[in-house]
Protein backbone atom coordinates (compact mmCIF):
# COMPACT_ATOMS: atom_id res chain seq x y z
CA UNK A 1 -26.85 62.92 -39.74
CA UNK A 2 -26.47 65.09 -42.70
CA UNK A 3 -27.83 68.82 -42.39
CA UNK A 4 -27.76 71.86 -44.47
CA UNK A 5 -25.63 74.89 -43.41
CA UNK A 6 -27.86 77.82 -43.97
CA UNK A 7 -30.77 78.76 -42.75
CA UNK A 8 -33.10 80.74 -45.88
CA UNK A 9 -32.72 84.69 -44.96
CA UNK A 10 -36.41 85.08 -44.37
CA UNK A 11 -37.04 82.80 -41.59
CA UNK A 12 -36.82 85.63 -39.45
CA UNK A 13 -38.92 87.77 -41.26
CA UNK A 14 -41.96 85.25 -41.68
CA UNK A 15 -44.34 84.75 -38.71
CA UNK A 16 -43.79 81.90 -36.15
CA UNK A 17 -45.43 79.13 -37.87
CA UNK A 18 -43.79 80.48 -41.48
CA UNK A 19 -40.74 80.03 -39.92
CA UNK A 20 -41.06 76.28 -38.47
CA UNK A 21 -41.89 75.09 -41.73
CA UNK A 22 -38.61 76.56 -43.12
CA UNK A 23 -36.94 75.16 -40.64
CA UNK A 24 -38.57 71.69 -41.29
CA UNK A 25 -37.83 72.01 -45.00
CA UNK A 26 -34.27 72.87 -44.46
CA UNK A 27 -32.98 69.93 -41.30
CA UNK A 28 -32.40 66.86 -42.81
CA UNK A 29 -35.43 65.16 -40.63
CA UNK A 30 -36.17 62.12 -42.96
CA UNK A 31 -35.90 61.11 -46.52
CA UNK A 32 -38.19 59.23 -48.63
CA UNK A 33 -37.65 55.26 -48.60
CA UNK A 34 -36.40 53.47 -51.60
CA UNK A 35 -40.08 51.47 -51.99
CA UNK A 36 -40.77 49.03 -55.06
CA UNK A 37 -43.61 50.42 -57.56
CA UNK A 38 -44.51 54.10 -58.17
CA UNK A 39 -42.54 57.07 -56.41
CA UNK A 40 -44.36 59.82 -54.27
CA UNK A 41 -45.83 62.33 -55.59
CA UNK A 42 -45.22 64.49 -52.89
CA UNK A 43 -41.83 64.12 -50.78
CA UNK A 44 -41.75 63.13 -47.26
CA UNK A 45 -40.89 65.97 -45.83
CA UNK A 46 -43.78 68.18 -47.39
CA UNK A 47 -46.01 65.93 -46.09
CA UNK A 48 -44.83 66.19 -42.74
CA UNK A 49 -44.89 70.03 -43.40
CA UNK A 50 -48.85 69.93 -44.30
CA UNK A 51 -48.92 67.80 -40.95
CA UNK A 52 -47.28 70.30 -38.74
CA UNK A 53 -50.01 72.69 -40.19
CA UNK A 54 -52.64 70.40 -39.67
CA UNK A 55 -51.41 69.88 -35.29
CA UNK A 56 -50.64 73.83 -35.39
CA UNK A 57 -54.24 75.22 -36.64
CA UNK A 58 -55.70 72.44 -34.78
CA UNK A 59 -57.47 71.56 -38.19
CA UNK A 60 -60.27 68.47 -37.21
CA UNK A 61 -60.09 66.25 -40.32
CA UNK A 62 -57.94 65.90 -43.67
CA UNK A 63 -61.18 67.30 -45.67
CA UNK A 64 -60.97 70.45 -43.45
CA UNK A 65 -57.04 70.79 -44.02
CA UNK A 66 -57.73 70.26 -47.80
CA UNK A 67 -60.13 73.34 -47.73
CA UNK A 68 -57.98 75.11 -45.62
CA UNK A 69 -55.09 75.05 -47.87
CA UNK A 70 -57.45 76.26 -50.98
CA UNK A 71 -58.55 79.49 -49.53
CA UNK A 72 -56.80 81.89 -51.02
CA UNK A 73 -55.13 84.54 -49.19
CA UNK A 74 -51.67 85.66 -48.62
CA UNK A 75 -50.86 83.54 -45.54
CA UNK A 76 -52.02 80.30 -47.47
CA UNK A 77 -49.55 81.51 -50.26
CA UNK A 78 -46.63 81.56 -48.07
CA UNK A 79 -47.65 78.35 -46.43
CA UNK A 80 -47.95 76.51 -49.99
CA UNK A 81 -44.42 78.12 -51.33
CA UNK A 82 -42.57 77.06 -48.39
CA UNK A 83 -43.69 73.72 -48.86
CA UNK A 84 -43.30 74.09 -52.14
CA UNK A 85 -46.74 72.58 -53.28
CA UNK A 86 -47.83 73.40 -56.70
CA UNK A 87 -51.43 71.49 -56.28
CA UNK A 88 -52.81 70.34 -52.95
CA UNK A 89 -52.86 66.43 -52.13
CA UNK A 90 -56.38 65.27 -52.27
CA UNK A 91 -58.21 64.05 -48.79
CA UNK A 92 -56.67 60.38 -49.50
CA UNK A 93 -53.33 61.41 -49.98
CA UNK A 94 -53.48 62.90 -46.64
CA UNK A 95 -55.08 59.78 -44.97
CA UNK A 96 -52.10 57.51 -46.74
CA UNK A 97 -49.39 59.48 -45.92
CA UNK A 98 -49.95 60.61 -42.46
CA UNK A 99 -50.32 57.06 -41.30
CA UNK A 100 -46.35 55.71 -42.66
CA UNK A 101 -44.97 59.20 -41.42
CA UNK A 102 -41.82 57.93 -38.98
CA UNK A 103 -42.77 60.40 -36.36
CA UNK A 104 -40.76 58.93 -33.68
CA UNK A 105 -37.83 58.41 -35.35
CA UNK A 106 -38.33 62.12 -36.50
CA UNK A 107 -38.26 63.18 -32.82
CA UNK A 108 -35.33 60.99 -32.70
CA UNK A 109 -33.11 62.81 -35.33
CA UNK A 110 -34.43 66.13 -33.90
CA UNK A 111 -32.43 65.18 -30.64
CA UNK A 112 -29.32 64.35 -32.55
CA UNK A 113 -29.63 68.00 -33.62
CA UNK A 114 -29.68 69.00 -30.34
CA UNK A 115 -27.23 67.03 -28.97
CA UNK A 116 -24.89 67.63 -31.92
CA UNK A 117 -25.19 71.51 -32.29
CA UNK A 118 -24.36 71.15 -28.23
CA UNK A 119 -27.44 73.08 -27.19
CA UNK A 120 -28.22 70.88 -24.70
CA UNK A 121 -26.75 68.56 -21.63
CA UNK A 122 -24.77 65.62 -23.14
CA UNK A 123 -24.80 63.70 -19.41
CA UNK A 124 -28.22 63.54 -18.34
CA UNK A 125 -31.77 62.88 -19.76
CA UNK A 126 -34.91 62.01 -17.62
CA UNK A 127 -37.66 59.71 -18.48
CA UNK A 128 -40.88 59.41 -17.61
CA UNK A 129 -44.78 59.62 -18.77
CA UNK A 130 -48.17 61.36 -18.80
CA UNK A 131 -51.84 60.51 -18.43
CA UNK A 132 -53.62 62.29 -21.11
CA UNK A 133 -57.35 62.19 -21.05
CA UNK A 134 -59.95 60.54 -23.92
CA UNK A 135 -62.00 63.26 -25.35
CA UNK A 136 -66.07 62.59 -24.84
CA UNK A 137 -67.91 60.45 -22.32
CA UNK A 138 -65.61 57.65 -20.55
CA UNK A 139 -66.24 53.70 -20.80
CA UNK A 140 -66.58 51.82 -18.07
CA UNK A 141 -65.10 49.08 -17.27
CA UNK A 142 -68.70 46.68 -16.81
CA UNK A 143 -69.59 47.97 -19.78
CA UNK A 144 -65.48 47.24 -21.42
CA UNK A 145 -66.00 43.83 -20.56
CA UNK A 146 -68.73 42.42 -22.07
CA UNK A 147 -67.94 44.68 -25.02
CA UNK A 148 -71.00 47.48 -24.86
CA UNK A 149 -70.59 51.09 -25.68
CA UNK A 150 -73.75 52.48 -23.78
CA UNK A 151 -73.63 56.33 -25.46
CA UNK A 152 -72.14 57.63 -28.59
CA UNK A 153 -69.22 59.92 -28.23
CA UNK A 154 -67.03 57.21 -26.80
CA UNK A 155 -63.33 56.50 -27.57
CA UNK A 156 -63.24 52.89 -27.92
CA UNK A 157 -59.48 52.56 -27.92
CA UNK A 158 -58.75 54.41 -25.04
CA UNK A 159 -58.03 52.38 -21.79
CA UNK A 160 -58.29 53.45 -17.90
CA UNK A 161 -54.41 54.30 -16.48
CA UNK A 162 -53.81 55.54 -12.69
CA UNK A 163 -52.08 58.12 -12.18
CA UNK A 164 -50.81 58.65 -7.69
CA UNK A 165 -52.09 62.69 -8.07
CA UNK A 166 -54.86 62.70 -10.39
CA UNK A 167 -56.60 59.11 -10.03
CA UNK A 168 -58.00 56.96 -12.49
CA UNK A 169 -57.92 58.38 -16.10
CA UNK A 170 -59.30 57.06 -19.29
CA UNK A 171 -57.01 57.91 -21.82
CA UNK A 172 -53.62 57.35 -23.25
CA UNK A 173 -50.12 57.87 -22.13
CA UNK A 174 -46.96 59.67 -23.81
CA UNK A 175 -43.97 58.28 -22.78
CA UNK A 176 -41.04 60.79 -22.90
CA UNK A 177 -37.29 61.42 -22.35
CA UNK A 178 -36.10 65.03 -22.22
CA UNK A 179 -32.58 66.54 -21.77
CA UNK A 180 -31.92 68.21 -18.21
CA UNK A 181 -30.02 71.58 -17.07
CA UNK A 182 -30.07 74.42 -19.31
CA UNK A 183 -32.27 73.44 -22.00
CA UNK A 184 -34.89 71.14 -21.27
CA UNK A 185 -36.36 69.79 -24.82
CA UNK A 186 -37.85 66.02 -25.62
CA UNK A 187 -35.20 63.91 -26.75
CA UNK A 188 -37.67 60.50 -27.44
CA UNK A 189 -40.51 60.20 -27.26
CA UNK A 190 -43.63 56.92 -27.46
CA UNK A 191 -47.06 56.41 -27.27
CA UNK A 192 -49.87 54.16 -25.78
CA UNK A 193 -53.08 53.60 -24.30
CA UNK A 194 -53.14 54.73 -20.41
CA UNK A 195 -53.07 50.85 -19.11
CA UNK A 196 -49.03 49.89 -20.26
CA UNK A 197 -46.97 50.38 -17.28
CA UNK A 198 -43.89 52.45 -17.71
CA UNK A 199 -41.15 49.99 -17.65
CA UNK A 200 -42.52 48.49 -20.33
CA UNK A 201 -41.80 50.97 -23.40
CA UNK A 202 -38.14 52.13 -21.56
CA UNK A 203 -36.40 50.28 -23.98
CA UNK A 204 -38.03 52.86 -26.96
CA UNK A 205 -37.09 56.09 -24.97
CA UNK A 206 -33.30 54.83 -24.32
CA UNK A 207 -32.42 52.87 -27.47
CA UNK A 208 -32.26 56.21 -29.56
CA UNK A 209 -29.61 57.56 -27.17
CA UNK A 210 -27.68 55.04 -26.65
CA UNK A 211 -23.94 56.01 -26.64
CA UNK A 212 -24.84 59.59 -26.27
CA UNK A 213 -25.48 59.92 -22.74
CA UNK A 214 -24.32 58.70 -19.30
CA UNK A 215 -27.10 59.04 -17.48
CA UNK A 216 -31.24 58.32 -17.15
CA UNK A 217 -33.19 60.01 -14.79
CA UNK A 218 -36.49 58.32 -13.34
CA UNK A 219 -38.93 57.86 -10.77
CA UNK A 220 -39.37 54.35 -8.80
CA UNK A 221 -41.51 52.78 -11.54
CA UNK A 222 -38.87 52.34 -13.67
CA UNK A 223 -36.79 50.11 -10.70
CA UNK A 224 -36.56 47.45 -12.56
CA UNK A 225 -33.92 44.81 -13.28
CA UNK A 226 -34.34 44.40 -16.88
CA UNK A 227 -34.05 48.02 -17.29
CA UNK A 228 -30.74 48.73 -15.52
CA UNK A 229 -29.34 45.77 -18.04
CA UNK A 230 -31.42 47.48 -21.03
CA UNK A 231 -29.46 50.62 -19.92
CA UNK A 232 -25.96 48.72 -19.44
CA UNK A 233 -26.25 47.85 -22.97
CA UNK A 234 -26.84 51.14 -24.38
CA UNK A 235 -23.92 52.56 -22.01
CA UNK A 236 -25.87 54.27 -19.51
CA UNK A 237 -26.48 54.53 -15.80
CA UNK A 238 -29.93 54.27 -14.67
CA UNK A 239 -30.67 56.40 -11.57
CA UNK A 240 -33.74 56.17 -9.77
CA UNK A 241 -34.89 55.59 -6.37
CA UNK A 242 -34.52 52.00 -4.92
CA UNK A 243 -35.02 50.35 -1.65
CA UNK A 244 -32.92 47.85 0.43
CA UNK A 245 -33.79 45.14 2.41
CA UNK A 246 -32.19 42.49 4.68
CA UNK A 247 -31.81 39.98 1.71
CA UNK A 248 -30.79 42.40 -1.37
CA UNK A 249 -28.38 41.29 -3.22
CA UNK A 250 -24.67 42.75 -3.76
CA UNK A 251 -25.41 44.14 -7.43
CA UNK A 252 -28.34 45.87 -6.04
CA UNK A 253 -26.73 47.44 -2.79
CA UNK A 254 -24.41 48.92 -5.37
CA UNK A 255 -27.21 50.99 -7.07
CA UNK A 256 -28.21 51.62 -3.68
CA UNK A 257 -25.04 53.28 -3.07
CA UNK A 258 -24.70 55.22 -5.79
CA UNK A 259 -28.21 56.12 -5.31
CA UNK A 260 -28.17 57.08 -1.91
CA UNK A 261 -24.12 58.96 -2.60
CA UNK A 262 -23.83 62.51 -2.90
CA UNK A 263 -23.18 62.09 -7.36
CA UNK A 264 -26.08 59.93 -7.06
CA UNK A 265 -28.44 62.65 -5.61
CA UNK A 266 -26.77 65.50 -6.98
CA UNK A 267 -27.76 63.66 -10.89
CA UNK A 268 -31.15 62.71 -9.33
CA UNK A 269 -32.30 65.94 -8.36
CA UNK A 270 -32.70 67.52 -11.94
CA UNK A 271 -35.89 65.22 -12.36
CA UNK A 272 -38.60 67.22 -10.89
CA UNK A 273 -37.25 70.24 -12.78
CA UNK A 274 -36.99 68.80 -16.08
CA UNK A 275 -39.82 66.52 -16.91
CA UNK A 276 -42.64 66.89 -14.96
CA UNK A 277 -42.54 70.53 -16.16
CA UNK A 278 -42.10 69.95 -19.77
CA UNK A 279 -45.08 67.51 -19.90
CA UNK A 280 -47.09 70.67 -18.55
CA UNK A 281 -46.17 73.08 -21.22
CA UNK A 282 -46.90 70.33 -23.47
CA UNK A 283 -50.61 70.22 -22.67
CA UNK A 284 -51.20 74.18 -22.12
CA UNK A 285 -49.14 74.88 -24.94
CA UNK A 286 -50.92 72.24 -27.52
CA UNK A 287 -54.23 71.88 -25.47
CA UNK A 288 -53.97 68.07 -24.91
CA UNK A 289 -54.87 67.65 -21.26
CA UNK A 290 -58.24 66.76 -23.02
CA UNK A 291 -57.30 65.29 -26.29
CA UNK A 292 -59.03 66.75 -29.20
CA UNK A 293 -59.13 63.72 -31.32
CA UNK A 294 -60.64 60.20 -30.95
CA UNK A 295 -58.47 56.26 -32.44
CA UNK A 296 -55.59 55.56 -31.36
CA UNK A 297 -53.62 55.90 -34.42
CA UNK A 298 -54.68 59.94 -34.60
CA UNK A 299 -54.47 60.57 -31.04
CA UNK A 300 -50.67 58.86 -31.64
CA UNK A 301 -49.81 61.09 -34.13
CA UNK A 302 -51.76 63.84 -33.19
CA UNK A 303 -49.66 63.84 -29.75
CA UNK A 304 -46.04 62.76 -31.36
CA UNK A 305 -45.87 66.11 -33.90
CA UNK A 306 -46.97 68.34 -30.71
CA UNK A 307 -43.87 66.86 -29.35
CA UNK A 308 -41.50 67.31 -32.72
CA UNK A 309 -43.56 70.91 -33.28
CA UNK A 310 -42.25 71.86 -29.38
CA UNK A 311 -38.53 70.76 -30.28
CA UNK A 312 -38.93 72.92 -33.78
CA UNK A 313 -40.25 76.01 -31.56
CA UNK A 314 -37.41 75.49 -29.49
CA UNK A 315 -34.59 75.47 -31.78
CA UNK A 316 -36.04 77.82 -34.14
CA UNK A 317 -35.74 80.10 -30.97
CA UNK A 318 -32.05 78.83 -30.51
CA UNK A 319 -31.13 79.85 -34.04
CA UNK A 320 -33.03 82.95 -34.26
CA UNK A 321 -31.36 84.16 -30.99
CA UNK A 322 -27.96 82.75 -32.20
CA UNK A 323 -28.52 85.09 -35.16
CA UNK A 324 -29.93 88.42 -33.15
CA UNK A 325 -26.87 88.04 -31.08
CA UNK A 326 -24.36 88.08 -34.09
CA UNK A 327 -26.17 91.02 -35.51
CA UNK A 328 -25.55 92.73 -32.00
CA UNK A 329 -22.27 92.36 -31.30
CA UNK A 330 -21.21 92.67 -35.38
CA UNK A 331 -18.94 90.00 -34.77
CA UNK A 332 -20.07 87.26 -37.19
CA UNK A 333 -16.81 85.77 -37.59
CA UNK A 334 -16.55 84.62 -33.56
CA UNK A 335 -20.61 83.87 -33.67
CA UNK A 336 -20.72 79.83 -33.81
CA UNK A 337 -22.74 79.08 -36.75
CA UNK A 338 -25.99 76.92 -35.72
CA UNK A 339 -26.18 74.29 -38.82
CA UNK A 340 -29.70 73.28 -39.50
């Protein structure tokens, strides 16, 4: 993936959020898609800009952001001029464009940057997910089935998920894969109602780093056949906890073996200090342990740029600190330049 090789001079100077939306504007995240009839008006990546606002301020509705952005007052200046809107999309611009955003694969190239600028592990990545839970009153299953929403307030397309420490939950689920070791960031990243079993959206975490790693990370509810061929194929090792008995068979014993050897364990242990963390500072730091949005297709996104907006606060921090630490020492010429 292309990127740019200079970072604008004021990102430093601007305040936090100022300075993720240069940093947006200037990685080559995603361009806009050849598309028959009419061009945007707007370019891709300003839209995602305005939607990185929208997650950040924790703005309700696209009618809110619109007035938001029309107040006038310095900090909505700077906001506009680094996205470098002259007028502000109208409210349906905002609900068209949101929608077709490629947030995933967004999250996606935001781990090549991380794995290319060698900021983090190139070995091992961990996968798992997280209950999140429905905002308003829950629906229960009697009334699910014969199709009855007995109070208003209720989020229709959320589904009841179990989760061993916390119990039922009716919610959604974010399915994630993070790096391990020294930097701990979300490498992929999905998203689904709180009923589809883990195993089942692997494939989506893994596919995107494919050939990159040589190891995945998870916890016994990813012991699953298809997956350890879903990760042959991509050139990785699954490693996760699995269980012998009398009649398992010789490809198996071998995972148990590695499993149980001292690589095996050594690899295995950087699970409980990796993800389950990061999926906590992903709800106190974006509030989402009780989502504030209802529909599955704004909860999605809603959830998915809390996860890109974490990996932007992250490496903005990585070249900020790249940068204080070349002013420091006053040895620019032996600093390793962070491309972005």
């Amino acid at each position: 993936m292309k990127t740019k090789k200079t970072i604008p001079s004021k990102i430093k100077h601007e305040s936090f959020l100022i300075g993720i939306l240069y940093l947006v504007g200037t990685l080559s995240l995603c361009e806009d898609a050849i598309r028959r009839g009419r061009p945007y008006v707007y370019p891709t990546i300003t839209i995602l800009q305005l939607l990185v606002i929208k997650t950040w301020m924790r703005i309700p509705s696209n009618n809110t952001l619109h007035y938001f952005l029309s107040l006038e007052d310095a900090n909505r200046k700077k906001m506009l001029n680094v996205c470098r809107l002259h007028q502000i999309p109208d409210r349906r611009t905002f609900d068209r464009r949101f929608k077709v955003l490629p947030i995933r694969q967004i999250i996606a190239n935001m781990e090549s940057v991380f794995l290319s600028e060698k900021l983090v592990d190139n070995t091992t990545a961990s996968v798992d997910s997280s209950l999140l839970k429905a905002t308003g009153p829950v629906w229960h299953k009697s009334d699910m089935k014969q199709n009855r929403i007995p109070i208003s307030g209720i989020d229709v397309d959320a589904r009841w998920g179990f989760s061993k420490t916390k119990g039922w939950i009716f919610g959604y689920k974010l399915h994630m894969s993070c790096s391990t070791k020294r930097l701990v960031v979300p490498l992929s990243a999905d998203f689904t109602t709180a009923n589809i079993a883990d195993n089942q959206m692997y494939r989506s975490l893994v596919n995107p780093l494919a050939d990159l790693l040589q190891n995945i990370i998870a916890d016994p509810a990813y012991d699953d056949g298809d997956l350890y061929r879903i990760s042959s194929e991509c050139n990785m090792r699954l490693v996760c906890p699995i269980k012998k008995y009398d009649h398992t068979p010789p490809e198996r014993l071998a995972l148990v073996e590695f499993y149980e050897s001292e690589e095996g364990q050594e690899i295995y242990q950087n699970r409980k200090i990796s993800i389950e963390p990061l999926f906590e500072i992903l709800k106190d730091t974006f509030g989402i342990r009780v989502l504030p949005v209802r529909g599955f297709e704004n909860v999605k996104s809603f959830v998915l740029v809390c996860v890109l907006a974490y990996q932007l606060m992250v490496y903005y921090n990585c070249v900020t600190e790249q940068e204080n630490l070349c002013n420091r020492t006053r040895k620019p010429k032996n600093c390793k330049a962070y491309a972005v």
